[in-house]
PDB file of N, CA and C in Angstrom:
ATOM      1  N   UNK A   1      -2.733  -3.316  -4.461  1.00  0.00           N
ATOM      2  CA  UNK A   1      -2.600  -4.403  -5.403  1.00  0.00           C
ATOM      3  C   UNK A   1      -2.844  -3.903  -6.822  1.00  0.00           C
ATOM      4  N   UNK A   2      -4.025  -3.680  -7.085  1.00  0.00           N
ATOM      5  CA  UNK A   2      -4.562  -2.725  -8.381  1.00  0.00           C
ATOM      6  C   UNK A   2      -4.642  -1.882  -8.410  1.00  0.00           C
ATOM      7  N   UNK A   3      -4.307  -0.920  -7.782  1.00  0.00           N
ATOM      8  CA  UNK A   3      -4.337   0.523  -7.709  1.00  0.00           C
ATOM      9  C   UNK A   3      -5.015   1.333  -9.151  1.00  0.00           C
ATOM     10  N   UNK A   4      -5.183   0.949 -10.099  1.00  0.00           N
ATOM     11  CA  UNK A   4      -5.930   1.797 -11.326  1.00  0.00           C
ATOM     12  C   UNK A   4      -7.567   1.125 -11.340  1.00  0.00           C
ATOM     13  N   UNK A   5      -7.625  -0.249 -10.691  1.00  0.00           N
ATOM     14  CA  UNK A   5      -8.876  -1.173 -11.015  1.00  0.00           C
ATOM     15  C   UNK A   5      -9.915   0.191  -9.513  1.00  0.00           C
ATOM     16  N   UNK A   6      -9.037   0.699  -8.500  1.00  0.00           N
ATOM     17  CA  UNK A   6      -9.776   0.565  -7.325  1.00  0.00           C
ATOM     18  C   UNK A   6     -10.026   2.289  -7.592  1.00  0.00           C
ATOM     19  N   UNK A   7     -11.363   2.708  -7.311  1.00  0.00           N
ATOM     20  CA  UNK A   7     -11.187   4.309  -7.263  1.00  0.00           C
ATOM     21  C   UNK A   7     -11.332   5.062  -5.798  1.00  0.00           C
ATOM     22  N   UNK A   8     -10.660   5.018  -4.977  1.00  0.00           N
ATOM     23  CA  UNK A   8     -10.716   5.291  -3.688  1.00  0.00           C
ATOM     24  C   UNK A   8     -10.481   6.666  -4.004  1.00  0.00           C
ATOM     25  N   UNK A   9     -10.704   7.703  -4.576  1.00  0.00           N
ATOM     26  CA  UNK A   9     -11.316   9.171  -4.330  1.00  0.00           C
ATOM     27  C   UNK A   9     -12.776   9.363  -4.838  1.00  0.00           C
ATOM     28  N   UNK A  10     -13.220   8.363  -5.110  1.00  0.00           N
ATOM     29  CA  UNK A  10     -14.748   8.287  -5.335  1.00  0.00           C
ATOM     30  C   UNK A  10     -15.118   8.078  -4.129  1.00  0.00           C
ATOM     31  N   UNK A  11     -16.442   9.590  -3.945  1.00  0.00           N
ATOM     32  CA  UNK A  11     -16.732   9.805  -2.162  1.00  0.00           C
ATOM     33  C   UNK A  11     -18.326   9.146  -2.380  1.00  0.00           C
ATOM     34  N   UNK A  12     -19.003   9.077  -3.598  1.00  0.00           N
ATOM     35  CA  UNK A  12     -20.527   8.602  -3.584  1.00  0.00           C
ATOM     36  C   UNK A  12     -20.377   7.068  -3.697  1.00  0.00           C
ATOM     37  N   UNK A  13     -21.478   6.700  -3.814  1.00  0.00           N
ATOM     38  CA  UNK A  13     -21.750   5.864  -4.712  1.00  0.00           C
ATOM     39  C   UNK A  13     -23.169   5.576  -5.439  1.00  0.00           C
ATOM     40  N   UNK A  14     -23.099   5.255  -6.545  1.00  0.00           N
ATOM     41  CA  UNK A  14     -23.805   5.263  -7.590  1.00  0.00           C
ATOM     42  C   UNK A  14     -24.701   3.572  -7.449  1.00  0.00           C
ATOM     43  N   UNK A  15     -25.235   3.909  -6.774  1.00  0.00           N
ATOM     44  CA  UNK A  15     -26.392   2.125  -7.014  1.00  0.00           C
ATOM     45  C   UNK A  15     -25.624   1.377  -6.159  1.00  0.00           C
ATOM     46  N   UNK A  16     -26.166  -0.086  -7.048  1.00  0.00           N
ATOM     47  CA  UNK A  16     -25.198  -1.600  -6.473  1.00  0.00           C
ATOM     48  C   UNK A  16     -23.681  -1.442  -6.849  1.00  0.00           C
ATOM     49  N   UNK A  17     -22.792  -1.395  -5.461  1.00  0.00           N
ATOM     50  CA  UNK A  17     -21.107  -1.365  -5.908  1.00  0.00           C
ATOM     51  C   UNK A  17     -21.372  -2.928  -6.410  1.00  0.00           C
ATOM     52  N   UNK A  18     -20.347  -2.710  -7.319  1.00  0.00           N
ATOM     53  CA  UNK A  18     -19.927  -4.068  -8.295  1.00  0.00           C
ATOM     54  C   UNK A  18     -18.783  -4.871  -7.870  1.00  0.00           C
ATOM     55  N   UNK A  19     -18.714  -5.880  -7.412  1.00  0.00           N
ATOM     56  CA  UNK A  19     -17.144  -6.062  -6.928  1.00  0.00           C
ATOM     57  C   UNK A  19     -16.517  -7.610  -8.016  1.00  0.00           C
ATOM     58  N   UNK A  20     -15.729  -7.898  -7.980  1.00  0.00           N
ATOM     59  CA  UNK A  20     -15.206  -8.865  -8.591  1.00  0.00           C
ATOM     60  C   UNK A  20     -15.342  -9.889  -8.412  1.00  0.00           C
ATOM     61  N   UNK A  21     -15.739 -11.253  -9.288  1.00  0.00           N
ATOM     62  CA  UNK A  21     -16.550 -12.458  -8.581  1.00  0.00           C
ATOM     63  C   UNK A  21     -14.761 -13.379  -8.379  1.00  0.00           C
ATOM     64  N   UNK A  22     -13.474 -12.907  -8.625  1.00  0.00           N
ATOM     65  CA  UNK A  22     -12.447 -13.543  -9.195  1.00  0.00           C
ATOM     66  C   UNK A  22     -11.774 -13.007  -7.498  1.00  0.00           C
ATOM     67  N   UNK A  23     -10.878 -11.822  -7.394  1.00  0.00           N
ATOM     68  CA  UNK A  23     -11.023 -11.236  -6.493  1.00  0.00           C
ATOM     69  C   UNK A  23     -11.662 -10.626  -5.223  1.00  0.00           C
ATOM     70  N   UNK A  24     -12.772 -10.512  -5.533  1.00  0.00           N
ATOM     71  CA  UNK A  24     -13.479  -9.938  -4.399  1.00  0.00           C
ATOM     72  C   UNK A  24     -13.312  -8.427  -4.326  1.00  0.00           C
ATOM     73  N   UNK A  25     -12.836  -7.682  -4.902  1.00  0.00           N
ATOM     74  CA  UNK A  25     -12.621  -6.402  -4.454  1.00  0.00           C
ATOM     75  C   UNK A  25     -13.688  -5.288  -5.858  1.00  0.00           C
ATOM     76  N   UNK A  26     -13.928  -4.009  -5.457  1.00  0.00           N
ATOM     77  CA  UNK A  26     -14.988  -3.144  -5.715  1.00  0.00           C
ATOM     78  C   UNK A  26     -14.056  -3.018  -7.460  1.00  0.00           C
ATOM     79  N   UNK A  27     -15.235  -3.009  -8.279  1.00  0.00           N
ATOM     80  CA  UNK A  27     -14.542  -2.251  -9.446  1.00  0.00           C
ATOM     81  C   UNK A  27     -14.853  -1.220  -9.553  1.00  0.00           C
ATOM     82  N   UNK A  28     -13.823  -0.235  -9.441  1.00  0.00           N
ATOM     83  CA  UNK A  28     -14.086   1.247 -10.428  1.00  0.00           C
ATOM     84  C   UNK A  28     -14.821   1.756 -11.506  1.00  0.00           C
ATOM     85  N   UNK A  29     -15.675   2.386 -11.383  1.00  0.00           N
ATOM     86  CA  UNK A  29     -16.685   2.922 -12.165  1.00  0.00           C
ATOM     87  C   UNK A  29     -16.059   2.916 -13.859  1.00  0.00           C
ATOM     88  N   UNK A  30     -14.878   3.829 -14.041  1.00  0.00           N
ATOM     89  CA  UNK A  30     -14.397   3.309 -15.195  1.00  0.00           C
ATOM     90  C   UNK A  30     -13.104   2.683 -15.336  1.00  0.00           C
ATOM     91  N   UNK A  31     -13.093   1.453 -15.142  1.00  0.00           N
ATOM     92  CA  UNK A  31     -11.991   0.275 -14.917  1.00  0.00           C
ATOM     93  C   UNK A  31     -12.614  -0.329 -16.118  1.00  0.00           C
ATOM     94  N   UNK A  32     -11.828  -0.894 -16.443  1.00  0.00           N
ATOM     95  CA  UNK A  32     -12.123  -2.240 -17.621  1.00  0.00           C
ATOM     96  C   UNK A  32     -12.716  -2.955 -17.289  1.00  0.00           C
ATOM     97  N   UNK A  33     -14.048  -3.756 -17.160  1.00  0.00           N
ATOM     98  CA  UNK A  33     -14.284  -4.890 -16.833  1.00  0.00           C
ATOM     99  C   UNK A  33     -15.084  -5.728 -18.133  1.00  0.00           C
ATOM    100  N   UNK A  34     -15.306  -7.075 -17.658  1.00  0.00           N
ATOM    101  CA  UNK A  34     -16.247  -8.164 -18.348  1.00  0.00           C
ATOM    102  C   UNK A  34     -17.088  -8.664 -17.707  1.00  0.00           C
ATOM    103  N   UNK A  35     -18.498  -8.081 -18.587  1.00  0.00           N
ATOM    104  CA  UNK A  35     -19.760  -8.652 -17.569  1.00  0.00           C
ATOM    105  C   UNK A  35     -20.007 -10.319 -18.116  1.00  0.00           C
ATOM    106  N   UNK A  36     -20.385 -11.031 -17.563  1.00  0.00           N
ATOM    107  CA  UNK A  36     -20.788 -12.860 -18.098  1.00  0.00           C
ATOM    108  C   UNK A  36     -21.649 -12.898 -17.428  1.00  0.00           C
ATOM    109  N   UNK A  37     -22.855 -12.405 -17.887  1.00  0.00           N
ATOM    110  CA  UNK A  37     -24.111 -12.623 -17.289  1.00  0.00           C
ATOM    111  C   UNK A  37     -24.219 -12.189 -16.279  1.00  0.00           C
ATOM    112  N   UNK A  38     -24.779 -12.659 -14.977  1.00  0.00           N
ATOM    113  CA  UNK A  38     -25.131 -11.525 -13.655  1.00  0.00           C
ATOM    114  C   UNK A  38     -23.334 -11.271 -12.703  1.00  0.00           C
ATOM    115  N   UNK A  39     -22.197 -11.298 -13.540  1.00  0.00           N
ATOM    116  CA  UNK A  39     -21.207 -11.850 -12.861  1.00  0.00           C
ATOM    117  C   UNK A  39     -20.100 -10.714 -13.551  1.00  0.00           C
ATOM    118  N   UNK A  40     -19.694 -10.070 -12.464  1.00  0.00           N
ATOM    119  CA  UNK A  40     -18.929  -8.767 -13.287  1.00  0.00           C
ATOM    120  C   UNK A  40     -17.203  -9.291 -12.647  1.00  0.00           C
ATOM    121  N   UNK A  41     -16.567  -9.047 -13.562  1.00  0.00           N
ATOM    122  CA  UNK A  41     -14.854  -8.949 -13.185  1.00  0.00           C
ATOM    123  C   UNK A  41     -14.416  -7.837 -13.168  1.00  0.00           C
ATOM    124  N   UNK A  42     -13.224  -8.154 -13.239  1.00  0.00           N
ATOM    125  CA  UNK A  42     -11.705  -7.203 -13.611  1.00  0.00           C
ATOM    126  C   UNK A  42     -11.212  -7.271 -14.740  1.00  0.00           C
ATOM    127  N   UNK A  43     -11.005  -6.823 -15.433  1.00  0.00           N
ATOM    128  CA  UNK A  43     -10.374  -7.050 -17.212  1.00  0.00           C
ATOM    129  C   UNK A  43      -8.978  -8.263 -16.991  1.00  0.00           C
ATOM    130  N   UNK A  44      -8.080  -7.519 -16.375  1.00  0.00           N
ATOM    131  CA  UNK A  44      -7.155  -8.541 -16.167  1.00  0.00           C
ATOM    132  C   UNK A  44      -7.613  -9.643 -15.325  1.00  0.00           C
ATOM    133  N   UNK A  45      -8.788  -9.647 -14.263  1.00  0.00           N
ATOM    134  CA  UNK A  45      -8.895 -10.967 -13.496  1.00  0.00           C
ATOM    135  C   UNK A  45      -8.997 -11.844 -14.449  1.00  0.00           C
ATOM    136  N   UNK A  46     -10.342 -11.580 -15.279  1.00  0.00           N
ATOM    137  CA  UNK A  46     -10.762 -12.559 -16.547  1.00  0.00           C
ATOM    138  C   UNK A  46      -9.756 -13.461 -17.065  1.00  0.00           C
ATOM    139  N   UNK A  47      -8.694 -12.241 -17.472  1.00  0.00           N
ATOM    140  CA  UNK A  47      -8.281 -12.984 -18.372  1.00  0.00           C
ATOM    141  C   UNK A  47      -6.870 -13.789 -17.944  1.00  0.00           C
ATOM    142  N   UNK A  48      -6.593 -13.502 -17.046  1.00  0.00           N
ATOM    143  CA  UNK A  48      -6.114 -14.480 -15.773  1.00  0.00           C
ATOM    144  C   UNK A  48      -6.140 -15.645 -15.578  1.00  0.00           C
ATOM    145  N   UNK A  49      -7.581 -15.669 -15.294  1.00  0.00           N
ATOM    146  CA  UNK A  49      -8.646 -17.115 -15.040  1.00  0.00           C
ATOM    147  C   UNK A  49      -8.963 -18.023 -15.662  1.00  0.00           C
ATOM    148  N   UNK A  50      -8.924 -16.960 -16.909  1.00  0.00           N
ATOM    149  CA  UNK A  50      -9.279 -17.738 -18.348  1.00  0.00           C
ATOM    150  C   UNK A  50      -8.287 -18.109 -18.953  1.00  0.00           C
ATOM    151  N   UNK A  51      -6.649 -17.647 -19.006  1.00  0.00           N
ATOM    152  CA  UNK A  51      -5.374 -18.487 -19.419  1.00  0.00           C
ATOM    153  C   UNK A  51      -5.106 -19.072 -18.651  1.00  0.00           C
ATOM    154  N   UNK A  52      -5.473 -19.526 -17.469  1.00  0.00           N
ATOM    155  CA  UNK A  52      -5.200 -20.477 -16.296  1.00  0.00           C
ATOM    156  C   UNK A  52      -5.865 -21.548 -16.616  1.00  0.00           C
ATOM    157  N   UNK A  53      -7.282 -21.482 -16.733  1.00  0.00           N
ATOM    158  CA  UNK A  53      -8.407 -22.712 -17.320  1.00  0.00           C
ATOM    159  C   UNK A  53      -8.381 -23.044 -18.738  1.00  0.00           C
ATOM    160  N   UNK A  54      -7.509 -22.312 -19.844  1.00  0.00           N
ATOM    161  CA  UNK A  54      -7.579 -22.998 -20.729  1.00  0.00           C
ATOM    162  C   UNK A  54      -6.298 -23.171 -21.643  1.00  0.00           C
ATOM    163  N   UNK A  55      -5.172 -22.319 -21.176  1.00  0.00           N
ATOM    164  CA  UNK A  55      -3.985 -22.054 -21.754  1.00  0.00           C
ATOM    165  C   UNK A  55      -4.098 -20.640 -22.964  1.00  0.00           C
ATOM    166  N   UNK A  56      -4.410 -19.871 -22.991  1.00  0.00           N
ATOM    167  CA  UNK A  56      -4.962 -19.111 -24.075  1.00  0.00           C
ATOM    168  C   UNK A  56      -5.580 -17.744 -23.717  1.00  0.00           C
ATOM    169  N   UNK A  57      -5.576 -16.927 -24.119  1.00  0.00           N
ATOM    170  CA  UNK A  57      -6.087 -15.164 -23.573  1.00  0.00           C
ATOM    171  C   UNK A  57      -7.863 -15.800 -24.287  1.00  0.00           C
ATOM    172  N   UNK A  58      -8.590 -14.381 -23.417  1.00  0.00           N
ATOM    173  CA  UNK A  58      -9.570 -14.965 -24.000  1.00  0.00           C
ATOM    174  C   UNK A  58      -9.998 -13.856 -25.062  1.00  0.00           C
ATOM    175  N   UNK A  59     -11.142 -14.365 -25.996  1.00  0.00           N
ATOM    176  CA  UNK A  59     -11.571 -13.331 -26.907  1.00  0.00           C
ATOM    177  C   UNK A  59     -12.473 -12.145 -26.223  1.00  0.00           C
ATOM    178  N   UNK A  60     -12.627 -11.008 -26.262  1.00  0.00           N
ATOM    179  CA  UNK A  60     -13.500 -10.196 -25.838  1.00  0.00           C
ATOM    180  C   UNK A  60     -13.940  -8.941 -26.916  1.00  0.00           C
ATOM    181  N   UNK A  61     -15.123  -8.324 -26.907  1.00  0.00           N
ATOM    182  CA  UNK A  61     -15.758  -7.937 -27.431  1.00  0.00           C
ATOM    183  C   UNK A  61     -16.358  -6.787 -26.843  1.00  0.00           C
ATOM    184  N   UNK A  62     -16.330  -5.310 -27.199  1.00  0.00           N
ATOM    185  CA  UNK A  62     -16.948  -3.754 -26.286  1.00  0.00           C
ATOM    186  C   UNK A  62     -18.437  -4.742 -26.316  1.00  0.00           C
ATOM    187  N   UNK A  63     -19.225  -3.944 -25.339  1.00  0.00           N
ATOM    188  CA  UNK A  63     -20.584  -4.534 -25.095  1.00  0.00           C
ATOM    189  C   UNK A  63     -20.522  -2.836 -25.200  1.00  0.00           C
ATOM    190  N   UNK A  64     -22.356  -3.119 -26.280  1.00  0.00           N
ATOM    191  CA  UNK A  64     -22.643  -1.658 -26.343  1.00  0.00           C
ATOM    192  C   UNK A  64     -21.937  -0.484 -26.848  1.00  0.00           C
ATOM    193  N   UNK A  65     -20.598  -1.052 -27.385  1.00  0.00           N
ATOM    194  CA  UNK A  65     -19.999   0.145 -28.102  1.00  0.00           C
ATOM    195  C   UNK A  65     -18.920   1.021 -26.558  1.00  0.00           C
ATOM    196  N   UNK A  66     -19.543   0.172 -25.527  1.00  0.00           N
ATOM    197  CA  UNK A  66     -18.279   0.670 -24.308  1.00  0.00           C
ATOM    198  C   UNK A  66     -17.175   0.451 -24.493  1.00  0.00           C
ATOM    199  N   UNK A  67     -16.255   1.405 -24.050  1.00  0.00           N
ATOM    200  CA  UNK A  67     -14.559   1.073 -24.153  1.00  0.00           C
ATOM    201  C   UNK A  67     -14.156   0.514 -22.735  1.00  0.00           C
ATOM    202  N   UNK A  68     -15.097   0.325 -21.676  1.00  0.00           N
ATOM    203  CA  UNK A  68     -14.508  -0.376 -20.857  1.00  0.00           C
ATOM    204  C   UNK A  68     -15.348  -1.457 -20.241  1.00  0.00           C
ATOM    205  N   UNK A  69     -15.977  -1.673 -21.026  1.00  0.00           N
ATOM    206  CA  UNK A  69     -16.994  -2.931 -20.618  1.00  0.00           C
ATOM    207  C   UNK A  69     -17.036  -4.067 -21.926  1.00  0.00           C
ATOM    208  N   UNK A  70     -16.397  -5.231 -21.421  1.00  0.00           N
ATOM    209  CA  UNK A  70     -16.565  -6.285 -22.345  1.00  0.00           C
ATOM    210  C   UNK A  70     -17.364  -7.264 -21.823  1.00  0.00           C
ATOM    211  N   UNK A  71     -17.141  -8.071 -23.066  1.00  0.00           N
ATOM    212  CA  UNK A  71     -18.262  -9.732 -23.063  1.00  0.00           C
ATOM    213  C   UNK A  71     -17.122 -10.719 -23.434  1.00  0.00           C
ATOM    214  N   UNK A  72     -17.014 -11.676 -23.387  1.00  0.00           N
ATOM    215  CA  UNK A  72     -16.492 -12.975 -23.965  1.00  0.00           C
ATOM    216  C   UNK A  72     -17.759 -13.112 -25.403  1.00  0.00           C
ATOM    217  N   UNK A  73     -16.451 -13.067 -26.309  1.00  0.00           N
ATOM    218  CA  UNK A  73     -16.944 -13.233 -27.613  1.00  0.00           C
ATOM    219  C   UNK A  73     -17.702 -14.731 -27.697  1.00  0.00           C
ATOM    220  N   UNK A  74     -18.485 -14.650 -28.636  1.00  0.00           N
ATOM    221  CA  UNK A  74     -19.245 -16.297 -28.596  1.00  0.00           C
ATOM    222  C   UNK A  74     -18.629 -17.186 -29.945  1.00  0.00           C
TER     223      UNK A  74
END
């Protein structure tokens, strides 16, 4: 389905796997995602979900200066 979101030659793993609260499936260590509090996505799930619920892309913002970790701007 996502084939760039999923890293299936990653043989460890590093802590709590993270999976998608939209999908359900594992995010890739460096995949795009958006954390919203204890609740991690997919870059594209988000924003998916979020032109579905409101008609409109949503705003996002690097958290921490990451290039693949966003926030919903406030």
């Amino acid at each position: 389905m996502f084939g760039f979101m999923l890293d299936e030659t990653e043989a460890h793993e590093t802590g709590r796997a993270q999976t998608c609260r939209t999908c359900h499936i594992r995010v890739a260590q460096q995949a795009p995602r958006v954390v919203v509090g204890e609740d991690t996505y997919h870059r594209d799930c988000y924003e998916a979900a979020h032109k579905k619920r409101t008609g409109k892309r949503p705003m996002l913002v690097a958290h921490n200066g990451d290039r693949v970790t966003f926030r919903p701007a406030a």
